[in-house]
C-alpha atoms as a PDB file:
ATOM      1  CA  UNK A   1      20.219  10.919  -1.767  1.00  0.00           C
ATOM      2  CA  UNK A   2      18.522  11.921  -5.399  1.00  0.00           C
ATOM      3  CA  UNK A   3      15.907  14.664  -5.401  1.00  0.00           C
ATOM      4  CA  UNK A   4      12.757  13.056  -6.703  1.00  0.00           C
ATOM      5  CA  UNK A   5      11.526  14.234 -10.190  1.00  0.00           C
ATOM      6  CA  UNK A   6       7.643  14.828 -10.188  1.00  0.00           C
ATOM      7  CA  UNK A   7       5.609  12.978 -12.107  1.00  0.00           C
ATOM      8  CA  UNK A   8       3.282  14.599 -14.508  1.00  0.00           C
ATOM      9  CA  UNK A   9       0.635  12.040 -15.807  1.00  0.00           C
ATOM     10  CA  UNK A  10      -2.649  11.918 -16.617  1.00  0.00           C
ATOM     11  CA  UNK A  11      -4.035   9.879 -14.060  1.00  0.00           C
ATOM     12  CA  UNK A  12      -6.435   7.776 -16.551  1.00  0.00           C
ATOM     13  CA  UNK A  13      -3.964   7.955 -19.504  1.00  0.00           C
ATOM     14  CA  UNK A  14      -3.714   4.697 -20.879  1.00  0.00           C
ATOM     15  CA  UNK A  15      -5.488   2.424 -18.236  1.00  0.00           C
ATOM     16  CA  UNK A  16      -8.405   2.127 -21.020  1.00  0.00           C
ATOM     17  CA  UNK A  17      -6.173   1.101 -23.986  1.00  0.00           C
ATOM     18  CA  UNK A  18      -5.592  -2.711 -22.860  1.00  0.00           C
ATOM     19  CA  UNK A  19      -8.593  -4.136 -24.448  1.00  0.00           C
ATOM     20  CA  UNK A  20      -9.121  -7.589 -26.426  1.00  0.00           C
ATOM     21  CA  UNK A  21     -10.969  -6.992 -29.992  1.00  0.00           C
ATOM     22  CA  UNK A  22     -13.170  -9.230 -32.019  1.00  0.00           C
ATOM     23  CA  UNK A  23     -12.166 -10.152 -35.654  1.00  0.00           C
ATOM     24  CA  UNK A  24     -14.451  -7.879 -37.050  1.00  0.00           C
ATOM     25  CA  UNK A  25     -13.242  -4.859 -35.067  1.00  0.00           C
ATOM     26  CA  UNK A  26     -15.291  -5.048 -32.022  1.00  0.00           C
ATOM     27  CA  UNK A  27     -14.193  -4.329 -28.415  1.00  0.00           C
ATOM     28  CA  UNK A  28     -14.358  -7.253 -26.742  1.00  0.00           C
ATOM     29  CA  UNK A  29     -13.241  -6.642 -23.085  1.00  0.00           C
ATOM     30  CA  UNK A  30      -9.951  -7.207 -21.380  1.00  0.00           C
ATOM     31  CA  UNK A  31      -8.318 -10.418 -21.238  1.00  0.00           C
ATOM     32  CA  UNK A  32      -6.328 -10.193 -18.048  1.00  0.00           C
ATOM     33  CA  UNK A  33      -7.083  -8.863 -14.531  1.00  0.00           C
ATOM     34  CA  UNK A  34      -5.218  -4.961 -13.923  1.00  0.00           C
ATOM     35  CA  UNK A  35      -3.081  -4.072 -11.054  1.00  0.00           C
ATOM     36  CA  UNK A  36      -3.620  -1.030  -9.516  1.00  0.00           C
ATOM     37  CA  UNK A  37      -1.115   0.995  -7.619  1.00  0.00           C
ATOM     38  CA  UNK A  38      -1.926   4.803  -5.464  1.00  0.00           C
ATOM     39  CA  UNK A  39      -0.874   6.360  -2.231  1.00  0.00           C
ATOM     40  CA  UNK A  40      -3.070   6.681   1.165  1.00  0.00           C
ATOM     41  CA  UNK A  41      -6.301   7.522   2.076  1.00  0.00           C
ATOM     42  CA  UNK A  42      -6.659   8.339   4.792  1.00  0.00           C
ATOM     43  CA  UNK A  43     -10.261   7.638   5.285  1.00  0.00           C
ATOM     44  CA  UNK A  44     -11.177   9.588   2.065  1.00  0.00           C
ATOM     45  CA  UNK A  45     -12.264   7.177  -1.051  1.00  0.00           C
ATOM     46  CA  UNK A  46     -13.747  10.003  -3.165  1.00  0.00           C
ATOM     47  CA  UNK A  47     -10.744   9.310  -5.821  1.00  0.00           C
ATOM     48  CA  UNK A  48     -11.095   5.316  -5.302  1.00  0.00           C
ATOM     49  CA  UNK A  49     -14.765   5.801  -6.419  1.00  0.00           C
ATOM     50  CA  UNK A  50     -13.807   7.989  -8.676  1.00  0.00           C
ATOM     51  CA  UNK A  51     -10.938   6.243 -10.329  1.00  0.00           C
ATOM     52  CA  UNK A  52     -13.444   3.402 -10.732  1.00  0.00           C
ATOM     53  CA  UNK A  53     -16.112   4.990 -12.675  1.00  0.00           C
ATOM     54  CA  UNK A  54     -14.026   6.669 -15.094  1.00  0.00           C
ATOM     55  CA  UNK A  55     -12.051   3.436 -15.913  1.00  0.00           C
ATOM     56  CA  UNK A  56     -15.942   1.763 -15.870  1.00  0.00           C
ATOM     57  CA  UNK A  57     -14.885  -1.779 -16.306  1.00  0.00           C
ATOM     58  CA  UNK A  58     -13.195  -2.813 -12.836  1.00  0.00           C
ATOM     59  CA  UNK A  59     -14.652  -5.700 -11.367  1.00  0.00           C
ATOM     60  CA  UNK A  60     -13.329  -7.681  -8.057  1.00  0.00           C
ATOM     61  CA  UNK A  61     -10.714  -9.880 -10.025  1.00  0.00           C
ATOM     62  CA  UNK A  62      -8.689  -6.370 -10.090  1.00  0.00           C
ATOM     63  CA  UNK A  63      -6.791  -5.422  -7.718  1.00  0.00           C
ATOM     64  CA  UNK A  64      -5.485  -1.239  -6.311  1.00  0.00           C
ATOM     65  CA  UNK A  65      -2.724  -1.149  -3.933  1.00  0.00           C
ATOM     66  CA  UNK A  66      -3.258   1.503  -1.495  1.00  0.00           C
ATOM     67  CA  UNK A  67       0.224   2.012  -0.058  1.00  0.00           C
ATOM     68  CA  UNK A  68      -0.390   2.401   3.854  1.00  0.00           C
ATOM     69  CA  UNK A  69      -2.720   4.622   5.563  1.00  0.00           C
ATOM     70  CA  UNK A  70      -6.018   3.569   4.248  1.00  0.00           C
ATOM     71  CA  UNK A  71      -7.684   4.491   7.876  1.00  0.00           C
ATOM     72  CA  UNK A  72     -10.405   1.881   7.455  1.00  0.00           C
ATOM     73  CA  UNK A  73      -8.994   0.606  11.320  1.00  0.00           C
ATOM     74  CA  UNK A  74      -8.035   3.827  12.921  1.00  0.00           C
ATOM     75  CA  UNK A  75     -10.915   4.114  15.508  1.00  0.00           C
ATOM     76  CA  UNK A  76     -10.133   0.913  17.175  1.00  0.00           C
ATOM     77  CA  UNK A  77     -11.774  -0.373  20.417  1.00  0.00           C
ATOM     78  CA  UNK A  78     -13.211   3.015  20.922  1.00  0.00           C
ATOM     79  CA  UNK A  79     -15.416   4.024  17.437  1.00  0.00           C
ATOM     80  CA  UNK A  80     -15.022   0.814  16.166  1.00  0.00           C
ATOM     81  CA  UNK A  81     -18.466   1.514  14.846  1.00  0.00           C
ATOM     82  CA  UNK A  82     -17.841   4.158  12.621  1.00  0.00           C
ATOM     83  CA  UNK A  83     -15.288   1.989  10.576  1.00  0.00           C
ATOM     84  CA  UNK A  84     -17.509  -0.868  10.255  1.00  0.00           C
ATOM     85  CA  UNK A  85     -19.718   1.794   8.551  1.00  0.00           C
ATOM     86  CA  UNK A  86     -16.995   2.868   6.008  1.00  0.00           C
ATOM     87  CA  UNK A  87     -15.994  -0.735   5.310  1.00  0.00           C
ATOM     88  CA  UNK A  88     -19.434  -1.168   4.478  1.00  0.00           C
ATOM     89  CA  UNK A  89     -19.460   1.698   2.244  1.00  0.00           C
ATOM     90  CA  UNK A  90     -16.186  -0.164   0.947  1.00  0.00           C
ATOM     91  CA  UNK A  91     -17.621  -3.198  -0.214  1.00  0.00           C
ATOM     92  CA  UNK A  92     -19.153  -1.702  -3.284  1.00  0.00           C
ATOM     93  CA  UNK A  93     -16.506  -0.599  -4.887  1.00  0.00           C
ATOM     94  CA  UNK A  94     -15.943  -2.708  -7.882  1.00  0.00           C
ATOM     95  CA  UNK A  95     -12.330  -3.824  -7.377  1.00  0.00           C
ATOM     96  CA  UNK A  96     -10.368  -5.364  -4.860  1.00  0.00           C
ATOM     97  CA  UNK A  97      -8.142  -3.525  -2.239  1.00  0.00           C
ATOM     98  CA  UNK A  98      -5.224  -5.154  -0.999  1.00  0.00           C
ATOM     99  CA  UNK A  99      -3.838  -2.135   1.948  1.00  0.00           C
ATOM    100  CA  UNK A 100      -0.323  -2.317   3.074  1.00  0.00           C
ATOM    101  CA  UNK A 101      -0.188  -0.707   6.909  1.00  0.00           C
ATOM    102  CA  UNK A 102       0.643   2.325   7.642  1.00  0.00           C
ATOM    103  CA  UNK A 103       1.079   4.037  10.910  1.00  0.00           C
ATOM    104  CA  UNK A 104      -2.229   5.725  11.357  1.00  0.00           C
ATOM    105  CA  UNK A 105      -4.020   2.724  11.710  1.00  0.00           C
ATOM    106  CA  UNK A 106      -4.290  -0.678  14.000  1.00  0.00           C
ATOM    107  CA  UNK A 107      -2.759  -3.537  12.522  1.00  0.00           C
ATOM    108  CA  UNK A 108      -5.869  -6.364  11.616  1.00  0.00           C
ATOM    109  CA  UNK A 109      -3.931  -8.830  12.843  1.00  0.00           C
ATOM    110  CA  UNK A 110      -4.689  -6.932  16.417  1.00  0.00           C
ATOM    111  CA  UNK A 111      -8.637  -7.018  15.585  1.00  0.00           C
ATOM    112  CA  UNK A 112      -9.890  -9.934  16.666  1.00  0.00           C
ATOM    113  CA  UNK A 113     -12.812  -9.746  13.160  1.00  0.00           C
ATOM    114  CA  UNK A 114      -9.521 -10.592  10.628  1.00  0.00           C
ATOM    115  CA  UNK A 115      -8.675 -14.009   9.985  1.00  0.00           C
ATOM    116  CA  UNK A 116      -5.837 -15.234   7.451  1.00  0.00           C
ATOM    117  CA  UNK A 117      -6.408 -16.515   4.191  1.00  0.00           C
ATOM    118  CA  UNK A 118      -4.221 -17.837   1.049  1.00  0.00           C
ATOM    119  CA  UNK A 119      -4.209 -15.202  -1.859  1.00  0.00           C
ATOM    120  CA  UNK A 120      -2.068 -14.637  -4.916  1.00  0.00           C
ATOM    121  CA  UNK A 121       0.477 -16.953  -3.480  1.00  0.00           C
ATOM    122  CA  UNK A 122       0.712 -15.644  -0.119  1.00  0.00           C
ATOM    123  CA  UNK A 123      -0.998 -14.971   3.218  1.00  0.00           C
ATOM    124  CA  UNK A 124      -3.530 -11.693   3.655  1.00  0.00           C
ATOM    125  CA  UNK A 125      -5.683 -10.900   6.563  1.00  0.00           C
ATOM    126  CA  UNK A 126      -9.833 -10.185   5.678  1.00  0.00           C
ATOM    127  CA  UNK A 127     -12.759  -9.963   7.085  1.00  0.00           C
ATOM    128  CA  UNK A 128     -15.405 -11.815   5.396  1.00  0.00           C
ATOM    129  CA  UNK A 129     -17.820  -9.650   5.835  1.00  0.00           C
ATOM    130  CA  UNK A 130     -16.039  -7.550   3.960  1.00  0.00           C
ATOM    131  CA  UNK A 131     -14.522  -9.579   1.167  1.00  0.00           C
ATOM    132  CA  UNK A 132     -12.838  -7.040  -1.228  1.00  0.00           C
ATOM    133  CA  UNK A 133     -11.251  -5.447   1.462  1.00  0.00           C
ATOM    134  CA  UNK A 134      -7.718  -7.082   2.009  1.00  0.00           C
ATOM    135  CA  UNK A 135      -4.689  -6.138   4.240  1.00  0.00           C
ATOM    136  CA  UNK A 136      -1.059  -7.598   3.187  1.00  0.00           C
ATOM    137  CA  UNK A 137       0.912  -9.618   5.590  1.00  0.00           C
ATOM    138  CA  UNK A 138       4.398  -7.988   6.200  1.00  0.00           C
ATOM    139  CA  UNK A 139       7.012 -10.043   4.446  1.00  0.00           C
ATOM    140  CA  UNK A 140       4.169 -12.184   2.336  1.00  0.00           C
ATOM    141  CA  UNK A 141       5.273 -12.414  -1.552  1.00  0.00           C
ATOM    142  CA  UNK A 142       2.329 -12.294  -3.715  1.00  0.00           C
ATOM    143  CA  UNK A 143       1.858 -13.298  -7.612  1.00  0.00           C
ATOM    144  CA  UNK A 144       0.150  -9.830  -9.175  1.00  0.00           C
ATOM    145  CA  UNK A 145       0.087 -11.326 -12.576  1.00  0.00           C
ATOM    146  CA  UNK A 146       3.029 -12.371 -12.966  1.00  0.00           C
ATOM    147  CA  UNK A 147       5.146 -10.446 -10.823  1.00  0.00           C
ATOM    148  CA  UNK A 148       6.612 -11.134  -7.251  1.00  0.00           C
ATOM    149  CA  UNK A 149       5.603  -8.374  -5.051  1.00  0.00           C
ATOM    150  CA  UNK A 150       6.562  -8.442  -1.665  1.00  0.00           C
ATOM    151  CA  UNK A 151       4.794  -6.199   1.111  1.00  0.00           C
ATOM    152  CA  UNK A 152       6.833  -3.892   4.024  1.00  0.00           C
ATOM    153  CA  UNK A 153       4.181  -2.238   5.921  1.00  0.00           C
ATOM    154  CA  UNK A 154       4.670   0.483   8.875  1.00  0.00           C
ATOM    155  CA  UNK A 155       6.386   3.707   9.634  1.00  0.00           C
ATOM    156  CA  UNK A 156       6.735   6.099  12.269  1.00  0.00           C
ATOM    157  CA  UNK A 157       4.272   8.812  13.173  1.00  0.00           C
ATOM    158  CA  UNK A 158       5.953  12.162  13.646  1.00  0.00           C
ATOM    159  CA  UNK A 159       2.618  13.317  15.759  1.00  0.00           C
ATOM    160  CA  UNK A 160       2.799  10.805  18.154  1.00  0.00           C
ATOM    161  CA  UNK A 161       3.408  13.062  21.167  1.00  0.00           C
ATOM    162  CA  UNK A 162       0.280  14.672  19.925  1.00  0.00           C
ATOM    163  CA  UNK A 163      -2.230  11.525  19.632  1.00  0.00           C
ATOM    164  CA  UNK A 164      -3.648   8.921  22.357  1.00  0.00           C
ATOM    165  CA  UNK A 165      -2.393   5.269  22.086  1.00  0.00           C
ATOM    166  CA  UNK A 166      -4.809   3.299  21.146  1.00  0.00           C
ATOM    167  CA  UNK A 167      -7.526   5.410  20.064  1.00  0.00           C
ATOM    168  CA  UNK A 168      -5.411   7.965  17.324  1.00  0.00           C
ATOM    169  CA  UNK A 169      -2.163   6.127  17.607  1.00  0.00           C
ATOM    170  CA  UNK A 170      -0.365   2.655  18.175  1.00  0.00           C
ATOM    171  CA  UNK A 171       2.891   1.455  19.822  1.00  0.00           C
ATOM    172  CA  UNK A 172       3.288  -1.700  17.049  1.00  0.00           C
ATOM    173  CA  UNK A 173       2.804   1.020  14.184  1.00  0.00           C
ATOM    174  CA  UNK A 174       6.491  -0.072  13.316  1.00  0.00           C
ATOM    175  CA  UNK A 175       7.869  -3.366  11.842  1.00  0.00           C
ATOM    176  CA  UNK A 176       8.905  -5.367  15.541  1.00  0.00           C
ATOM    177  CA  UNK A 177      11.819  -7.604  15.171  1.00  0.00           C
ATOM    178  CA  UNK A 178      10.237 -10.497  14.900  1.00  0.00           C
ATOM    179  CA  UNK A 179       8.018  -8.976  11.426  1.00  0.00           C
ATOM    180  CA  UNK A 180      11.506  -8.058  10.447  1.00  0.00           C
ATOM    181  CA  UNK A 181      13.091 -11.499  10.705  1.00  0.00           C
ATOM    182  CA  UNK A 182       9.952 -12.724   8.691  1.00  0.00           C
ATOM    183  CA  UNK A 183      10.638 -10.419   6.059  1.00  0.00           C
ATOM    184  CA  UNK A 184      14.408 -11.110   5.303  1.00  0.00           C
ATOM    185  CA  UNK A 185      13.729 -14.883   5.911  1.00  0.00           C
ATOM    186  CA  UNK A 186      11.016 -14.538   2.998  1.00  0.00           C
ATOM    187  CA  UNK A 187      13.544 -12.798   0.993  1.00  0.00           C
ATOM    188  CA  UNK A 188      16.094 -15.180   1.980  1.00  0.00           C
ATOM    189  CA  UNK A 189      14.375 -17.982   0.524  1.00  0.00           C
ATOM    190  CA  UNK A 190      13.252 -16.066  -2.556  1.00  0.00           C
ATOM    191  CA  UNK A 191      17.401 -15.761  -3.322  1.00  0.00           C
ATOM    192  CA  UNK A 192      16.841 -11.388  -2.582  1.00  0.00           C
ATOM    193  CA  UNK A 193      15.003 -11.198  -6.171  1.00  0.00           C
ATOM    194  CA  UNK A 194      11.164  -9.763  -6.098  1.00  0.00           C
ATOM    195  CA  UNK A 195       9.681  -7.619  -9.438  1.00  0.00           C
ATOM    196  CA  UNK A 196       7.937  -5.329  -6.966  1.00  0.00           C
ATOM    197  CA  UNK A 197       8.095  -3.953  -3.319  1.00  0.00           C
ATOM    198  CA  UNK A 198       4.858  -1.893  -1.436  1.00  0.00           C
ATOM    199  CA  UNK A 199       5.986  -0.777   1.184  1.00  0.00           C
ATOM    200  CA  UNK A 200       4.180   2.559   3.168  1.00  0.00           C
ATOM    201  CA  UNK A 201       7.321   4.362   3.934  1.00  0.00           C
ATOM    202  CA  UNK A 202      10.999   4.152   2.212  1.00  0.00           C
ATOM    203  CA  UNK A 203      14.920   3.473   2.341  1.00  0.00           C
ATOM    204  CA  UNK A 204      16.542   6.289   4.359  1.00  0.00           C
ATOM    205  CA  UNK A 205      18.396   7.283   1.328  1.00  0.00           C
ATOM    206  CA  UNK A 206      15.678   8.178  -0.941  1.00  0.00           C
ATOM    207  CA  UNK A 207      13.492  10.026   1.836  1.00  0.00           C
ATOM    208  CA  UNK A 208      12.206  12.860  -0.237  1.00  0.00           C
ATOM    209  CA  UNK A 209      13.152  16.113   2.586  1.00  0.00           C
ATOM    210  CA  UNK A 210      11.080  18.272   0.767  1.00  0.00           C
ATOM    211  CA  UNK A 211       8.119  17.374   2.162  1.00  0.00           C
ATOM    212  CA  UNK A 212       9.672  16.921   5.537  1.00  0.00           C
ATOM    213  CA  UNK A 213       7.414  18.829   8.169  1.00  0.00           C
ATOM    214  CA  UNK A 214       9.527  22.557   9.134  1.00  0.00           C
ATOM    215  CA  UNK A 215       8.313  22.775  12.992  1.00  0.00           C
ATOM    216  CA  UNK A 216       8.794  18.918  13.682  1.00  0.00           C
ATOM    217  CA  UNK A 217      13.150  18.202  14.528  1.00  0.00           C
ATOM    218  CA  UNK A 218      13.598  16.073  12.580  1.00  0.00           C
ATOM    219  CA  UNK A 219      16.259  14.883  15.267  1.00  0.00           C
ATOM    220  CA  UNK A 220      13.463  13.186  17.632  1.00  0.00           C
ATOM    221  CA  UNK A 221      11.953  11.019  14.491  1.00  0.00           C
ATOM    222  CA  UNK A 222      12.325   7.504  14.610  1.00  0.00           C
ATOM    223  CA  UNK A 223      14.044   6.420  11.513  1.00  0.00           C
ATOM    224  CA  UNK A 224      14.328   2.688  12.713  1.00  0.00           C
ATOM    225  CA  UNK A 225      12.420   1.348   9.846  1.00  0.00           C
ATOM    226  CA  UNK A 226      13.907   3.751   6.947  1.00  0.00           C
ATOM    227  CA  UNK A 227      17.237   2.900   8.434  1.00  0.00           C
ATOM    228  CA  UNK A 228      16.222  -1.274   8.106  1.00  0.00           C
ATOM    229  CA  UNK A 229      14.473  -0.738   4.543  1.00  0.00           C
ATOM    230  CA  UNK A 230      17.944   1.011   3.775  1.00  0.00           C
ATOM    231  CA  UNK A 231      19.970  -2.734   4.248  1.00  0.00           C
ATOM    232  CA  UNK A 232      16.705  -4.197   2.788  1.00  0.00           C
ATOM    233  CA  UNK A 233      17.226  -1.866  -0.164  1.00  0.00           C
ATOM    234  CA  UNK A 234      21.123  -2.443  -0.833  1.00  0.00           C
ATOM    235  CA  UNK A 235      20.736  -6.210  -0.932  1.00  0.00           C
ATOM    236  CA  UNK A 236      17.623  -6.505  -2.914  1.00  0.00           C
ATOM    237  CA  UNK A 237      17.233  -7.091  -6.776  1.00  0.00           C
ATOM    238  CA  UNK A 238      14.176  -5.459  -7.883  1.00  0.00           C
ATOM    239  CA  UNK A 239      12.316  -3.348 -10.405  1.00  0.00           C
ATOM    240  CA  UNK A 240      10.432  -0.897  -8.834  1.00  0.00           C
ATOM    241  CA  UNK A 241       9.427  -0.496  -4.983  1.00  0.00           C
ATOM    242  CA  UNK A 242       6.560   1.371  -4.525  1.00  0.00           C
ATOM    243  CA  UNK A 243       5.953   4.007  -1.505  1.00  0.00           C
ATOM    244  CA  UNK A 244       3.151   6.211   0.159  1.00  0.00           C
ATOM    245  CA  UNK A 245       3.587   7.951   3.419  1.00  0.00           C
ATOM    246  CA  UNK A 246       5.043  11.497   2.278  1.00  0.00           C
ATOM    247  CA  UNK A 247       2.437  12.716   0.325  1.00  0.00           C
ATOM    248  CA  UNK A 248       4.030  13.450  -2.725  1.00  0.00           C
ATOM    249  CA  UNK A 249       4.400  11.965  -6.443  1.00  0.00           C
ATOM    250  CA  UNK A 250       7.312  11.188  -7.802  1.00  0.00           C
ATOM    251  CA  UNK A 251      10.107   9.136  -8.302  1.00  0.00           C
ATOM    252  CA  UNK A 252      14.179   8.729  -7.175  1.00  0.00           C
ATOM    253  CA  UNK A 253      15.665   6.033  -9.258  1.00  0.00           C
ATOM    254  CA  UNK A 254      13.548   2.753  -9.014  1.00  0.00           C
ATOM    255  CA  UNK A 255      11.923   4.318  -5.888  1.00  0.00           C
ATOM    256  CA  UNK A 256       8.410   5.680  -7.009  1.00  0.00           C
ATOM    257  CA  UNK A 257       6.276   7.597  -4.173  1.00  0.00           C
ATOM    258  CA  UNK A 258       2.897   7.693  -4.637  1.00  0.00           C
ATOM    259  CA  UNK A 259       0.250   9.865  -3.419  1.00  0.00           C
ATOM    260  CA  UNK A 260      -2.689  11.055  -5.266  1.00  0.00           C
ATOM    261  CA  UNK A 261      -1.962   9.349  -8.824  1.00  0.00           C
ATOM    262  CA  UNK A 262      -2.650   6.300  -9.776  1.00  0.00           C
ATOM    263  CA  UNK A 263      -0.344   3.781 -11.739  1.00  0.00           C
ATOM    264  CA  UNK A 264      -0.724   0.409 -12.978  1.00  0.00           C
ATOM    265  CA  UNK A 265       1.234  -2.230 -12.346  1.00  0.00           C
END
């Protein structure tokens, strides 16, 4: 396991170069839609709002990946309320989110408001209420401009003997066999060759332990899907997989954790 080497960027640094311009010299606008890439949320959009103004040309044709954790389902049945109210909040920002699950959060496909739809090639769950608001379907592949990105959601929650199931944490916050099957089948057919992988945490090898947690053992964490994503990992041809969940920046190889920063694709 590689130590992962910190990324220093500035987070806007050349996401307003890719412009189109007129004969005569003009700026003309951008001829293609961006891809977006930064870590969770947790609830907090200040950056996402932030991120948007500064760049001040982001419409819903773009798309951010927000790599697990975006807490926009964590109340579930009990404050469902106050999520409906950030969601609303949500819908005007001027891009589109497509969220890969975390752990602290309910799946949508366990809230009875998503439905599936077709996007970018694959299968996402929405609302339509809330219409730039998307949530990946584990083992969908998806055509981001021209790459194949699949998405890996889930993780383990080292707090869990601290929370309440089903109000602060849930039992399926994990990849189940059967979302595991679907995965490898989809890579299966796509002959183990994607561009891109989001996925919220990462192969066991590259977990970054410098940001592990000092009073947690890390003895009683379950590693199931870090231990999966590891065979995932080994077979797979890919250019870069993309991964929140630590809170950090930075990058081991091909593996690039994501936190606060924001890339593009």
């Amino acid at each position: 396991m590689g130590r992962i080497q910190h990324m220093q960027v500035e987070r806007f640094s050349d996401f307003q170069v890719r412009q189109v311009y007129d004969i005569d010299g003009g700026e003309k606008g951008r001829f293609y839609n961006m891809i977006y890439i930064t870590g969770d949320t947790h609830r907090d959009f200040c950056r996402i709002f932030d991120f948007c103004e500064d760049l001040g040309d982001t419409t819903t044709d773009d798309v951010l990946v927000i790599l697990g954790d975006v807490g926009i389902n964590f109340y579930g049945r009990y404050y469902g309320a106050d999520d409906y109210v950030l969601k609303a909040e949500l819908t005007e920002l001027p891009i589109t989110l497509l969220c890969i699950h975390g752990n602290h959060e309910m799946r949508p496909e366990s809230i009875s408001t998503y439905e599936e739809a077709e996007w970018r090639g694959g299968i996402v769950y929405w609302e339509p209420e809330f219409p730039n608001l998307l949530f990946a379907k584990d083992g969908e592949i998806y055509d981001l401009e021209g790459k194949r990105c699949i998405a890996i959601g889930g993780a383990d929650s080292i707090d869990k003997y601290m929370r309440v199931r089903g109000s602060d944490w849930w039992g399926d916050e994990q990849p189940s066999d059967e979302i595991k099957s679907r995965v490898e089948e989809r890579l299966e057919n796509a002959n183990w060759h994607v561009d891109v992988v989001f996925s919220h945490t990462c192969p066991l090898q590259y977990q970054p332990r410098e940001t592990f947690i000092f009073d947690i053992d890390d003895r009683f964490v379950d590693k199931s899907t870090e231990e999966w994503l590891d065979t995932i990992e080994k077979k797979l041809t890919y250019s870069e997989w993309y991964c929140g969940h630590y809170h950090t920046d930075g990058r081991d190889n091909n593996i690039i954790f994501m936190f606060t920063d924001f890339r593009d694709l």
